[in-house]
Protein backbone atom coordinates (compact mmCIF):
# COMPACT_ATOMS: atom_id res chain seq x y z
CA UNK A 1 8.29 1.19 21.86
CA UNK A 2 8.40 4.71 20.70
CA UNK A 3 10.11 5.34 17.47
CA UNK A 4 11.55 8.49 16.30
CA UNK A 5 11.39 9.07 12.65
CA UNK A 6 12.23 13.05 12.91
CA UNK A 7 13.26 14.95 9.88
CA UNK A 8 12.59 11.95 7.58
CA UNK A 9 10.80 12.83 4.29
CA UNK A 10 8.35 10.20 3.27
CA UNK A 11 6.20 9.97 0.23
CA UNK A 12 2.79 7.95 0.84
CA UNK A 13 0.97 6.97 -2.07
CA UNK A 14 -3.18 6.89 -2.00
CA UNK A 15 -2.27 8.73 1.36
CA UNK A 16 -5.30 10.92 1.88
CA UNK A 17 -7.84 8.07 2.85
CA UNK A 18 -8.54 4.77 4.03
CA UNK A 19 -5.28 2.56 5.11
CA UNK A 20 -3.03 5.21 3.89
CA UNK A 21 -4.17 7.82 5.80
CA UNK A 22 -3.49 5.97 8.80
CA UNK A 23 -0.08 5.32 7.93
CA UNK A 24 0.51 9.28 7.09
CA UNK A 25 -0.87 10.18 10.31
CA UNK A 26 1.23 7.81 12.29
CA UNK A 27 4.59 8.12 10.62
CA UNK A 28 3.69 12.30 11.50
CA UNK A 29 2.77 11.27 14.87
CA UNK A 30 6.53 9.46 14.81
CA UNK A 31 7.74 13.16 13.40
CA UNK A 32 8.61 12.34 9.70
CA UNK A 33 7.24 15.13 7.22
CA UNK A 34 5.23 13.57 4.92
CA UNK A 35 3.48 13.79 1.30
CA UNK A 36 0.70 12.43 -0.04
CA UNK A 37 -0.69 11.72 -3.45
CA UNK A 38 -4.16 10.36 -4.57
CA UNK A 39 -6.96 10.60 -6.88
CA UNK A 40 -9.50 11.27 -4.61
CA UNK A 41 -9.39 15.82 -4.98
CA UNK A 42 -12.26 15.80 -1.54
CA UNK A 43 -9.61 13.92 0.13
CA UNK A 44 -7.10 15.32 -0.61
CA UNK A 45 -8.24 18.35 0.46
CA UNK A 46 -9.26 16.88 3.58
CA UNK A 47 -5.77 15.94 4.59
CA UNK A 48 -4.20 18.47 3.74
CA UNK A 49 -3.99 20.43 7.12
CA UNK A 50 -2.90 17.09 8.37
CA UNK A 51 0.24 17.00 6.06
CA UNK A 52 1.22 20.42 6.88
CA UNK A 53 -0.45 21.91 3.74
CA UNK A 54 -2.01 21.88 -0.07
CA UNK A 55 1.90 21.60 -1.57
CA UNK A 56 2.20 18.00 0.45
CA UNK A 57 -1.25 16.96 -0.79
CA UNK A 58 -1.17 16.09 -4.32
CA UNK A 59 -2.92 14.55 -6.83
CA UNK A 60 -1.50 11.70 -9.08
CA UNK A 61 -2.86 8.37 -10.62
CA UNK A 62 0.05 6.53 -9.78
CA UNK A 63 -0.21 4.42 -13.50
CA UNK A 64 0.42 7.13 -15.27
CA UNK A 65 4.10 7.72 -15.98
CA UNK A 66 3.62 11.47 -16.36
CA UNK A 67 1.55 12.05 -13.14
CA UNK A 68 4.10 10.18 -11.27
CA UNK A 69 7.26 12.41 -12.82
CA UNK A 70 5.66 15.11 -11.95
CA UNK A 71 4.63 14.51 -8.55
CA UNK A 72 8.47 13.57 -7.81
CA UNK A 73 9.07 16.57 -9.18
CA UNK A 74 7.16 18.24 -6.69
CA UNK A 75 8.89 15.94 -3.72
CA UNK A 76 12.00 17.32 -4.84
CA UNK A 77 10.93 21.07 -4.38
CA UNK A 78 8.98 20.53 -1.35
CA UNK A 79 10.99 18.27 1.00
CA UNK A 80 14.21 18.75 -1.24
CA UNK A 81 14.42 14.78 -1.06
CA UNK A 82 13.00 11.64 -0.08
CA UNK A 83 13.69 8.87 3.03
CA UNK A 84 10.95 6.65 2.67
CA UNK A 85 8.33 5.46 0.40
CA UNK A 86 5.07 4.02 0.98
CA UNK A 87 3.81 1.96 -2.33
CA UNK A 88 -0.14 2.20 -0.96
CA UNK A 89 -2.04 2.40 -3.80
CA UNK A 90 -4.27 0.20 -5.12
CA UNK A 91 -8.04 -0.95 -6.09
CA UNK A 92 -10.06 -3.55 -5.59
CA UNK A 93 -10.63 -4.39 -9.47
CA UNK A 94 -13.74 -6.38 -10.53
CA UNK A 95 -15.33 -9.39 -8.37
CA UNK A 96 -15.34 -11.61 -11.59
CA UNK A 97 -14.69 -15.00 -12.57
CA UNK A 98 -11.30 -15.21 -15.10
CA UNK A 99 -13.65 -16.19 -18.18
CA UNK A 100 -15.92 -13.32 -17.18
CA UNK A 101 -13.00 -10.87 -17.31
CA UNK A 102 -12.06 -7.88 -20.05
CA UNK A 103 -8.70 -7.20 -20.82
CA UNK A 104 -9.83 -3.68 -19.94
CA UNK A 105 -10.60 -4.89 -16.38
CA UNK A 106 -7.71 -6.98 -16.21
CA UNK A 107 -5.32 -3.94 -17.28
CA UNK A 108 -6.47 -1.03 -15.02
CA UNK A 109 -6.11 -3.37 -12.48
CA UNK A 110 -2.58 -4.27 -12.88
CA UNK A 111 -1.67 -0.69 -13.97
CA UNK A 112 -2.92 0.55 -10.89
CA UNK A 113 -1.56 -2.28 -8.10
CA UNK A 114 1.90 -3.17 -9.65
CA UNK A 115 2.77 -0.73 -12.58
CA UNK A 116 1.95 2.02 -9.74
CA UNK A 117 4.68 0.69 -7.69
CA UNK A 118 7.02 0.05 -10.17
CA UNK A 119 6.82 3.84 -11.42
CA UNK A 120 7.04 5.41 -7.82
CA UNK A 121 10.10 3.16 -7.29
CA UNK A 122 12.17 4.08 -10.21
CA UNK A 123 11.90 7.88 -9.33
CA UNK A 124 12.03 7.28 -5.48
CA UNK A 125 15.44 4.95 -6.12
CA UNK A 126 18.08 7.90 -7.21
CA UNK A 127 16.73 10.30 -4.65
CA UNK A 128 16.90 7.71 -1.72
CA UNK A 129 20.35 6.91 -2.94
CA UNK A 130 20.97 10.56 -2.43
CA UNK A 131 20.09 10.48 1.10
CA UNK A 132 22.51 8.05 1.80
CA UNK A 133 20.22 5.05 1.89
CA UNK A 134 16.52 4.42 3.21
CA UNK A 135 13.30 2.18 3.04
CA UNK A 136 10.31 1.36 0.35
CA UNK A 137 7.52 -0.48 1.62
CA UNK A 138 5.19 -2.12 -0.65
CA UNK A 139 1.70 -2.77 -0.22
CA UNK A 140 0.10 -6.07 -0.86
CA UNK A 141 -2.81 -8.36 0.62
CA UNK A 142 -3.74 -11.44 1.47
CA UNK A 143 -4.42 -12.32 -2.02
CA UNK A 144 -0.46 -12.30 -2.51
CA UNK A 145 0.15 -15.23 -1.02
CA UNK A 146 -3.45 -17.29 -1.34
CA UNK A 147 -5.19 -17.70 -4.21
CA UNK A 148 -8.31 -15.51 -4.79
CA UNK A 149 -11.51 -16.87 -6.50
CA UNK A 150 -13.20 -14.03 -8.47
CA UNK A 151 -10.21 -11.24 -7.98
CA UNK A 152 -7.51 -12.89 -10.50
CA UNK A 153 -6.28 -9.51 -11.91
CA UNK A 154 -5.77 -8.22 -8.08
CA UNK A 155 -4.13 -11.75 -6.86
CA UNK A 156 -1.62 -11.92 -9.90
CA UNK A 157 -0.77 -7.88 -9.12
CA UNK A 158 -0.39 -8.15 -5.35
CA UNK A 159 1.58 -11.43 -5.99
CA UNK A 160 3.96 -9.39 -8.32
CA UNK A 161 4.56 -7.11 -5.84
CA UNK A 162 6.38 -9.71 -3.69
CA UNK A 163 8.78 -10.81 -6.52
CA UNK A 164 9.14 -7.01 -7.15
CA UNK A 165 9.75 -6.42 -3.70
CA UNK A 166 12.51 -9.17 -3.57
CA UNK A 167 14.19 -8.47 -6.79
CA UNK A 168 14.36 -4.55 -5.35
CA UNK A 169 16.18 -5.36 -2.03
CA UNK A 170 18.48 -7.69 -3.70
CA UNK A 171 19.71 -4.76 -6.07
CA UNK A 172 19.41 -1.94 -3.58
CA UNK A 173 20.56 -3.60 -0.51
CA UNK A 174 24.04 -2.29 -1.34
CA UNK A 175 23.00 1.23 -1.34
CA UNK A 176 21.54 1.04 2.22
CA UNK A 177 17.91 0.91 0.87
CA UNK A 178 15.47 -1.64 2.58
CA UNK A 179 12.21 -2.95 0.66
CA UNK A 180 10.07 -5.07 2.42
CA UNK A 181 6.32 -5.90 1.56
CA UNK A 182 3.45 -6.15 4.21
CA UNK A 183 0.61 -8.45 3.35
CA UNK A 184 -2.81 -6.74 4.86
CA UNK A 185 -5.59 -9.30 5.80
CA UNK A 186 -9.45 -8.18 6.20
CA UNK A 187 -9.38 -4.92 7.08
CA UNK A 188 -12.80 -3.81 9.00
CA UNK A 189 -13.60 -1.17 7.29
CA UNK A 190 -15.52 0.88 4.07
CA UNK A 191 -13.16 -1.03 0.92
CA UNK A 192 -13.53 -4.55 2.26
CA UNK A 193 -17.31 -4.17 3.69
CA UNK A 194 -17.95 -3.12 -0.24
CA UNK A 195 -15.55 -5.57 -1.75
CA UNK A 196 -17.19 -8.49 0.54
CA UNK A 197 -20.90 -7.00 -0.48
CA UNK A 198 -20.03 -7.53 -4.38
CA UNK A 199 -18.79 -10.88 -3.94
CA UNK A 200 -22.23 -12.08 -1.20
CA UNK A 201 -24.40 -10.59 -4.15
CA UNK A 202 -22.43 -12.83 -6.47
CA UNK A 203 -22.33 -15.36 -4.35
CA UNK A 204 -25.85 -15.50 -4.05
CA UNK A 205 -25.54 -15.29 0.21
CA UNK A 206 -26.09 -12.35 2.69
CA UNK A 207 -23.26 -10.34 3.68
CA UNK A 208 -23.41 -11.03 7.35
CA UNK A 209 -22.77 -14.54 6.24
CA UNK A 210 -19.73 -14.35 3.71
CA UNK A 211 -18.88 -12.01 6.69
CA UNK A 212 -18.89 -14.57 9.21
CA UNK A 213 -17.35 -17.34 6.86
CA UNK A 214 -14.64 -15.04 6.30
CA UNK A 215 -13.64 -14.71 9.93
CA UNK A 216 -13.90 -18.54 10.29
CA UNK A 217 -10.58 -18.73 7.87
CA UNK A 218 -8.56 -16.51 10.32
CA UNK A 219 -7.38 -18.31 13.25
CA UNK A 220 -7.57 -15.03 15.54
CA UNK A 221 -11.54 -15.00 14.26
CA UNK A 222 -10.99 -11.48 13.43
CA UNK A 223 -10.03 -8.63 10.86
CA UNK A 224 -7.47 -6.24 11.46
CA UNK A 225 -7.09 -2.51 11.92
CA UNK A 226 -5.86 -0.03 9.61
CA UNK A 227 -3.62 0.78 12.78
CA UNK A 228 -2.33 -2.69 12.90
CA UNK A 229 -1.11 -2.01 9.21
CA UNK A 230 0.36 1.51 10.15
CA UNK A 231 2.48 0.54 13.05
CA UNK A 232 4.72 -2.69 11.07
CA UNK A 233 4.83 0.42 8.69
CA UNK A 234 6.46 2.77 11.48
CA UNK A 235 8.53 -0.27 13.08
CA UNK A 236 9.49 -1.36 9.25
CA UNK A 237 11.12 2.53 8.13
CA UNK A 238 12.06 3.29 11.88
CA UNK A 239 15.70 2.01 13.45
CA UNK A 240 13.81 -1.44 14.67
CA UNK A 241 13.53 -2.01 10.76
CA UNK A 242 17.66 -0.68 9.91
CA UNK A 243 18.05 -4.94 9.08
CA UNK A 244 15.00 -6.12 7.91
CA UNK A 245 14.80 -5.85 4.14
CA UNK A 246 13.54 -8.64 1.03
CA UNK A 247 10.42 -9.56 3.46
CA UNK A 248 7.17 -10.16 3.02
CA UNK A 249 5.31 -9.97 6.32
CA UNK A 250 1.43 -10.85 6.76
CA UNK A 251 -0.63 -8.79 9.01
CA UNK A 252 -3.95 -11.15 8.82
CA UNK A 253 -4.97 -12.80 11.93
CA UNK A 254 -3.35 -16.10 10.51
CA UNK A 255 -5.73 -16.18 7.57
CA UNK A 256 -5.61 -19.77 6.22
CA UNK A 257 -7.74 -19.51 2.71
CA UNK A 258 -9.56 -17.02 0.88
CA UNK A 259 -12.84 -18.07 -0.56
């Protein structure tokens, strides 16, 4: 099913690689203008033809209150409004057990995966208002709704990010603004092959076989495509999505545990 999202600003957060530079390409693809912020500058740069120039490619850590003001600031002068927001960002954080952990770790971690959304969200909230309603999607993971030996900071975050995500569409419903929260399983690709490669070393086993035990927990017996992620994004923002809101939908496979 085509979907048209034509003249629809969006805002994607850790936009210029990875995941969330699928999700910018294919909400362009669908004709929405987009920006994107990250930390990564060579990305950034990368993308920005993509976007439609340097001014939609900017760079923001998303925990930082300041960063994020001003980058709305920017949204305002460049697309003179927003439509959509895409709460992407997020790291890994440290493959540790809990008794293992800093409080430094355990910060960054949260700052970057929940605080991040919760600051885009604020400023995004009186400008989608504006518009006359529209649609935040939050990024989470598998490890927000399984538990996740070795990756407790990231699990507690990306389990926050559901009650955020409910508690938002509850109070923003009336305004005609939709939140939902997607829930990415293994993604093939660079972040997870490293992620899985920290935890085998830990682990004490090769990563072909954490690999393989991995795909044994998802009843499809495989990962899924940053694609896969993009296009429940598209459907999500786009007129298929105008009464789904307060949801938090998997894309995994079926992925039973996480070990």
């Amino acid at each position: 099913m085509s979907v048209s999202l034509a003249g629809q600003r969006v805002l994607v957060t850790a936009g210029a690689s990875g995941i969330g530079l699928v999700i910018t390409e294919r909400l362009i693809e669908a004709g929405a203008r987009c920006m994107v912020c990250d930390v990564d500058g060579a990305a950034l740069e990368a993308c920005a033809s993509t976007v439609g120039g340097r001014d939609l490619a900017v760079r923001a850590d998303v925990s930082d209150e300041a960063q994020v003001d001003a980058l709305f600031a920017q949204i305002e002068r460049r697309l003179g409004g927003l439509d959509i927001l895409v709460n992407n960002a997020g790291i890994s954080g440290p493959t540790l057990s809990l008794e293992e952990l800093s409080l430094a770790d355990w910060q960054r971690t949260i700052a970057v995966n929940l605080d991040g959304h919760f600051l885009c969200s604020r400023r995004a909230i009186p400008l989608l208002r504006a518009a006359g309603g529209g649609s935040i999607v939050n990024m989470s993971s598998i490890g927000g709704r399984l538990g996740y030996p070795k990756r407790a900071p990231y699990a507690a975050a990306k389990w926050g990010i559901v009650g955020l995500t409910k508690t938002m569409s509850i109070e923003l419903g009336p305004d005609n603004i939709r939140v939902n929260v997607i829930h990415p399983g293994m993604v093939e690709g660079p972040r997870v092959e490293r992620v899985m490669r920290e935890k085998a070393e830990t682990a004490g086993v090769s990563y072909e076989e954490l690999h393989r035990r991995a795909v044994q927990r998802i009843s499809l017996r495989r990962g899924v495509t940053a694609d896969d992620i993009a296009a429940l994004v598209v459907f999500l923002v786009g007129p298929g999505g105008r009464n789904i809101s307060g949801q938090a939908i998997p894309v995994d496979g079926d992925q039973t545990s996480l070990g």
